[in-house]
PDB file of N, CA and C in Angstrom:
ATOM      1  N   UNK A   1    -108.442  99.529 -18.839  1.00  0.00           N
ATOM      2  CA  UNK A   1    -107.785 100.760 -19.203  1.00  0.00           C
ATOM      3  C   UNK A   1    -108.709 101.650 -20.033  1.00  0.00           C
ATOM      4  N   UNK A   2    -109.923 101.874 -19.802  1.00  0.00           N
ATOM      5  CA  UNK A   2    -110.847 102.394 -20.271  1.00  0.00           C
ATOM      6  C   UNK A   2    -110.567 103.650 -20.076  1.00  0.00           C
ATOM      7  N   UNK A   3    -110.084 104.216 -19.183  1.00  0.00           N
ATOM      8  CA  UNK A   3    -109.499 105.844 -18.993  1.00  0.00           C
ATOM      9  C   UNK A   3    -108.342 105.835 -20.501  1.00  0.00           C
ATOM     10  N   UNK A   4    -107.369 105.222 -21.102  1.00  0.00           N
ATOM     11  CA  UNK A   4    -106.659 105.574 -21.965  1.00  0.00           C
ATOM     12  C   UNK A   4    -107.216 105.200 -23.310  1.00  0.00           C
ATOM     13  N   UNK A   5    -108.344 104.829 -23.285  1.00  0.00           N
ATOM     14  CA  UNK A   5    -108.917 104.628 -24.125  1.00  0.00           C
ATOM     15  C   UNK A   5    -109.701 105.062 -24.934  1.00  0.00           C
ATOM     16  N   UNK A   6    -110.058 105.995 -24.082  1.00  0.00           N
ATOM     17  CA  UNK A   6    -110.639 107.485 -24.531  1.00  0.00           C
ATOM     18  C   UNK A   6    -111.493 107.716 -23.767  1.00  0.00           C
ATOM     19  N   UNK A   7    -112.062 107.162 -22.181  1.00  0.00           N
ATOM     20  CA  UNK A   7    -113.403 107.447 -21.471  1.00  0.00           C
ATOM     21  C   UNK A   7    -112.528 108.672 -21.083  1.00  0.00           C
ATOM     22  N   UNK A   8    -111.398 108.856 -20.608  1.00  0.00           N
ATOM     23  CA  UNK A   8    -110.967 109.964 -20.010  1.00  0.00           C
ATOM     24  C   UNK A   8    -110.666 111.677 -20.346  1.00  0.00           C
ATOM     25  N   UNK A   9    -111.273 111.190 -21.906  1.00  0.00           N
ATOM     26  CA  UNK A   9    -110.869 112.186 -22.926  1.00  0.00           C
ATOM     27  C   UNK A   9    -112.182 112.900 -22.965  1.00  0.00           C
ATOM     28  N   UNK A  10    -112.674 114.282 -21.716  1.00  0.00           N
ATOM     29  CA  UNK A  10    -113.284 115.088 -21.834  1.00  0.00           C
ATOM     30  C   UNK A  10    -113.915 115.758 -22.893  1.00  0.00           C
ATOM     31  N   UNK A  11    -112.419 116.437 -23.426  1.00  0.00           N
ATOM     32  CA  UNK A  11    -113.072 117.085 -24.178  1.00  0.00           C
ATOM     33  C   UNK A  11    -112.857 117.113 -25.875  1.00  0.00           C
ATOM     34  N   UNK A  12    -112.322 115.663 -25.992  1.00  0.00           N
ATOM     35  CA  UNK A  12    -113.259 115.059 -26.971  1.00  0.00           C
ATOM     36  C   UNK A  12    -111.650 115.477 -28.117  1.00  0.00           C
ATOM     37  N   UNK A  13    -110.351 115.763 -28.006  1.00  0.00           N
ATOM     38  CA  UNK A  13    -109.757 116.931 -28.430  1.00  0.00           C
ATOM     39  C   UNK A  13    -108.742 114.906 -29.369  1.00  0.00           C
ATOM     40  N   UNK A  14    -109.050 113.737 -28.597  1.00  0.00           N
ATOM     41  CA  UNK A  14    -108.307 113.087 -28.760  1.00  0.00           C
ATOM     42  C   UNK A  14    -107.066 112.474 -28.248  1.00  0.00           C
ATOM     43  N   UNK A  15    -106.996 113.309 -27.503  1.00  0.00           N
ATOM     44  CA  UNK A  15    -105.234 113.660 -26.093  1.00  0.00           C
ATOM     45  C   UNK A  15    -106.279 113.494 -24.732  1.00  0.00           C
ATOM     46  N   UNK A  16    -105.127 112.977 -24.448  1.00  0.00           N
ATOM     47  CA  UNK A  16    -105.857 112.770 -22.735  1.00  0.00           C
ATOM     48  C   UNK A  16    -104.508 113.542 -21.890  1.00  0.00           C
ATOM     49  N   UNK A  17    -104.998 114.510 -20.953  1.00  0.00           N
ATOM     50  CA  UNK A  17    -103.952 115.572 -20.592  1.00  0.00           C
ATOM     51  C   UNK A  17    -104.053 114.806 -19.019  1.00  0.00           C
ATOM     52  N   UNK A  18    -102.755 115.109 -18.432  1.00  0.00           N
ATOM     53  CA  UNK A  18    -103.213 114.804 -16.629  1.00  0.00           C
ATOM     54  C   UNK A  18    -104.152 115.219 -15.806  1.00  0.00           C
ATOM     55  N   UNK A  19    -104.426 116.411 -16.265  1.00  0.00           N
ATOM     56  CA  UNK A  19    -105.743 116.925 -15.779  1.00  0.00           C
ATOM     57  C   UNK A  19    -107.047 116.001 -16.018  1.00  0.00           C
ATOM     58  N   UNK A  20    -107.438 115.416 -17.383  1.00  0.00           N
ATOM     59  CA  UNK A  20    -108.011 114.955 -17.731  1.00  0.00           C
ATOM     60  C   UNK A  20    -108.229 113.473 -17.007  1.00  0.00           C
ATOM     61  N   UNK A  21    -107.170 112.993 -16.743  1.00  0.00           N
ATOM     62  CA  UNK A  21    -106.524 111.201 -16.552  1.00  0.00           C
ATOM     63  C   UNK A  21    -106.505 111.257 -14.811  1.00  0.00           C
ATOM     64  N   UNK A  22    -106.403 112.476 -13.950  1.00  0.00           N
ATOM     65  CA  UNK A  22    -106.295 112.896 -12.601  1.00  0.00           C
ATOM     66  C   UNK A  22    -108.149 112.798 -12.560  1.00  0.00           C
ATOM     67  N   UNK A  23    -108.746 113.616 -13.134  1.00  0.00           N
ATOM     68  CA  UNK A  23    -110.215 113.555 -12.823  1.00  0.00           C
ATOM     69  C   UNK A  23    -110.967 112.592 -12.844  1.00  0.00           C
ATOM     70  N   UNK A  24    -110.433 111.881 -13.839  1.00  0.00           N
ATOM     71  CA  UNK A  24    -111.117 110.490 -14.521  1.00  0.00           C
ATOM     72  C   UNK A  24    -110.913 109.159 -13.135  1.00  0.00           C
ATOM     73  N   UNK A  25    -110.314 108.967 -13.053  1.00  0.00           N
ATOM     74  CA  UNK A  25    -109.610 108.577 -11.745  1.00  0.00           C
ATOM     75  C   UNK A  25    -109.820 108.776 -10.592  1.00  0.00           C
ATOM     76  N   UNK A  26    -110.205 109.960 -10.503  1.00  0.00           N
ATOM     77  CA  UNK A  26    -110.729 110.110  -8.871  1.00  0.00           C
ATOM     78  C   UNK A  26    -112.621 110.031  -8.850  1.00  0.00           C
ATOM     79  N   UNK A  27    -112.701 110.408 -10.010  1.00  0.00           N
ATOM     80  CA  UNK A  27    -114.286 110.374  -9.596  1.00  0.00           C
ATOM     81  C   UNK A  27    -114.668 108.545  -9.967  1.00  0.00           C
ATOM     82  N   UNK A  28    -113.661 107.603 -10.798  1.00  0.00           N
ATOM     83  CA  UNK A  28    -114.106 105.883 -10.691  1.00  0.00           C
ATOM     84  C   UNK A  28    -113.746 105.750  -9.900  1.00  0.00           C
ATOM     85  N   UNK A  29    -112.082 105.679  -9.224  1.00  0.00           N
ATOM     86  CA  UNK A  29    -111.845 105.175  -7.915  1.00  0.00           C
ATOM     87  C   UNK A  29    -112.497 105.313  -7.145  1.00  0.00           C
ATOM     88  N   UNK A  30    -112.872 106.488  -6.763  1.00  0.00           N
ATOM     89  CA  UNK A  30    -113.732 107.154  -5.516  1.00  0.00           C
ATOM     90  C   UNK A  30    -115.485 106.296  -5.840  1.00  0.00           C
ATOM     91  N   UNK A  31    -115.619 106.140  -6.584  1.00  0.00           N
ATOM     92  CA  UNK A  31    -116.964 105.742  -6.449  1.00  0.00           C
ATOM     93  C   UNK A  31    -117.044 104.080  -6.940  1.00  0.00           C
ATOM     94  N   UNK A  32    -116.098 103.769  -7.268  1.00  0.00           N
ATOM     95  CA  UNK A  32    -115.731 101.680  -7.128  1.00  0.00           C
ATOM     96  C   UNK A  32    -115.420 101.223  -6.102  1.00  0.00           C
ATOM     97  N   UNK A  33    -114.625 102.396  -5.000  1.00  0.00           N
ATOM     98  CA  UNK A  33    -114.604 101.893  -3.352  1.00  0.00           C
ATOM     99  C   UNK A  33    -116.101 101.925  -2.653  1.00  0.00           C
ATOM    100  N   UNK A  34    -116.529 103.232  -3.070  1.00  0.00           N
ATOM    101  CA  UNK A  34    -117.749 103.508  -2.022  1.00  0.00           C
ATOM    102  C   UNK A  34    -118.578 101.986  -2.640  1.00  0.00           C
ATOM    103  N   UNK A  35    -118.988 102.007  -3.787  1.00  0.00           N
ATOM    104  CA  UNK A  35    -120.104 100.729  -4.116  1.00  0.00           C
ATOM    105  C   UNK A  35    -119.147  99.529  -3.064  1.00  0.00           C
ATOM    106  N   UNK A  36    -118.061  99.616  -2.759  1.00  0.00           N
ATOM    107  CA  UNK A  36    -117.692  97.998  -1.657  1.00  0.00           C
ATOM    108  C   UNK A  36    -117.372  98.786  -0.208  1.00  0.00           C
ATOM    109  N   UNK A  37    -118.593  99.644   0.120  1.00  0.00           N
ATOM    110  CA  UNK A  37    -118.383 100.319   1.272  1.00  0.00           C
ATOM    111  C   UNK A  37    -116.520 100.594   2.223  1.00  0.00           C
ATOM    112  N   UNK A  38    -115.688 101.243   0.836  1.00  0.00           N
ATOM    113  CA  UNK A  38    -113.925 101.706   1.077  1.00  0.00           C
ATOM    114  C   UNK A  38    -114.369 103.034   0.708  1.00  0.00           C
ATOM    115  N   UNK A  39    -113.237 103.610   0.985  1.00  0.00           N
ATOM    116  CA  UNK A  39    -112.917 105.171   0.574  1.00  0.00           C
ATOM    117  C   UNK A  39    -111.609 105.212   0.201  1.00  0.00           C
ATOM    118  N   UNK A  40    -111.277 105.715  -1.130  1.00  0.00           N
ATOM    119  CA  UNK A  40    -110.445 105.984  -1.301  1.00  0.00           C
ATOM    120  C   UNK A  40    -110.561 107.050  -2.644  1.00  0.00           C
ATOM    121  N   UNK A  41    -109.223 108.018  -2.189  1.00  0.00           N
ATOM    122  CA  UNK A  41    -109.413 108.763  -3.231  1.00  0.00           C
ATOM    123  C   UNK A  41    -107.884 109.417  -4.078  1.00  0.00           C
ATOM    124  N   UNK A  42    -107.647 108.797  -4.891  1.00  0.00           N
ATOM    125  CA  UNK A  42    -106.523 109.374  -5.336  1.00  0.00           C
ATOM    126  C   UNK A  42    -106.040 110.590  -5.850  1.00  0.00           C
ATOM    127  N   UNK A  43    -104.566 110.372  -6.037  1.00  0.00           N
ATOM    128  CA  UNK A  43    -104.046 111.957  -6.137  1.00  0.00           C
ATOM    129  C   UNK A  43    -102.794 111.624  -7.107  1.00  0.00           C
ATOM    130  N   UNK A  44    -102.445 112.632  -7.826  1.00  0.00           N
ATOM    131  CA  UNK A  44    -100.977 111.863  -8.559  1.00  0.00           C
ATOM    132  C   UNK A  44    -101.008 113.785  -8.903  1.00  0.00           C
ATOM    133  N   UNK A  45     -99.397 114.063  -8.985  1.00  0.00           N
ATOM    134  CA  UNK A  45     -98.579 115.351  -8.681  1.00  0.00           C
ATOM    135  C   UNK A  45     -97.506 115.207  -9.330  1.00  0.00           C
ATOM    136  N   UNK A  46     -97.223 116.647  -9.907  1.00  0.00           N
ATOM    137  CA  UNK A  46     -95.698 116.736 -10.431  1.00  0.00           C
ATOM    138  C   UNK A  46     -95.606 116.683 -11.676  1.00  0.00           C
ATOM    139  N   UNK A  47     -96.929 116.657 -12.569  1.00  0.00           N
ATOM    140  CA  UNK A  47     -96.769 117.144 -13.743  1.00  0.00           C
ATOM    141  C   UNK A  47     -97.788 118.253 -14.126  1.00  0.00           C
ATOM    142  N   UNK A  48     -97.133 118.812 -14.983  1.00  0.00           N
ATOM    143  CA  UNK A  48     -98.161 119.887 -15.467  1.00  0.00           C
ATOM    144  C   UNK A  48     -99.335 119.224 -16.247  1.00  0.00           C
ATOM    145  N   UNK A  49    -100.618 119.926 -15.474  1.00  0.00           N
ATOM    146  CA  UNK A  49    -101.551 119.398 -15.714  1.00  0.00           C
ATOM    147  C   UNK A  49    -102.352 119.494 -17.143  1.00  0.00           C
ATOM    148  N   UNK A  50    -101.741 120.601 -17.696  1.00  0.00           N
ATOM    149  CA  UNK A  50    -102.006 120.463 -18.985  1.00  0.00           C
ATOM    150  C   UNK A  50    -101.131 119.186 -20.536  1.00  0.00           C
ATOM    151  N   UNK A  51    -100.242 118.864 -19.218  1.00  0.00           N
ATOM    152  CA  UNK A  51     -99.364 117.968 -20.378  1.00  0.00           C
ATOM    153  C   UNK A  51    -100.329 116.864 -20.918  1.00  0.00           C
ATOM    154  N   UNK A  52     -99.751 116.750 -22.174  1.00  0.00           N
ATOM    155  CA  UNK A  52    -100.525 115.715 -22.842  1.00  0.00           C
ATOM    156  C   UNK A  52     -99.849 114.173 -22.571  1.00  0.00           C
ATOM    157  N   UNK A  53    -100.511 113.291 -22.172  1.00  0.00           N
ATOM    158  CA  UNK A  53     -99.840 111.870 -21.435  1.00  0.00           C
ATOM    159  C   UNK A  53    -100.155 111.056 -22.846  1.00  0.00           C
ATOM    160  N   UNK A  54    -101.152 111.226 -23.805  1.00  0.00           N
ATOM    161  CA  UNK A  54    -101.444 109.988 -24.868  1.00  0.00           C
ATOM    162  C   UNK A  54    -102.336 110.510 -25.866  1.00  0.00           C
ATOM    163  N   UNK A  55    -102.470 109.758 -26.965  1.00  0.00           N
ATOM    164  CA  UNK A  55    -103.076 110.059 -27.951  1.00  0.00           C
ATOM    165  C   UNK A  55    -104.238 109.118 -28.094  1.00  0.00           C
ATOM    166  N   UNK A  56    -105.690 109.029 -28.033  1.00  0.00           N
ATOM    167  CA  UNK A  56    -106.429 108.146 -28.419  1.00  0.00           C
ATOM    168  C   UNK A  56    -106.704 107.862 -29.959  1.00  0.00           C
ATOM    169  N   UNK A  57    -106.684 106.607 -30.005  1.00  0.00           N
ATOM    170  CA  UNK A  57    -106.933 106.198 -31.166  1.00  0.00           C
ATOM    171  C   UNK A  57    -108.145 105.932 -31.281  1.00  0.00           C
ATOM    172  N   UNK A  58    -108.897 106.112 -31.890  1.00  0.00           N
ATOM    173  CA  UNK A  58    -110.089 106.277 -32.244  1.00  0.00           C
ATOM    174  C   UNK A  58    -110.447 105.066 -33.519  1.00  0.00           C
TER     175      UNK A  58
END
């Protein structure tokens, strides 16, 4: 869970927004399939992408 942990936390603000947790996510998934020659690329919808999902603790 290294994305809620704060790898996902761009821009550093402490909050990890969906926008943030959507990007984070597609660019590991997408590139932990390709290294086992898969493709996959995820998608997740329906919240505003600015919402804040968590607080990192630092």
């Amino acid at each position: 869970m290294k994305n809620l942990q704060g790898d996902a936390d761009k821009n550093s603000d402490t909050f990890i927004s969906h926008k943030e947790l959507s990007a984070y996510l597609y660019e590991n998934v997408s590139n932990s399939a390709n290294d086992i020659d898969m493709e996959q690329n995820p998608t997740w919808s329906g919240v505003d992408s600015d919402a804040i999902l968590t607080k990192v603790a630092h």
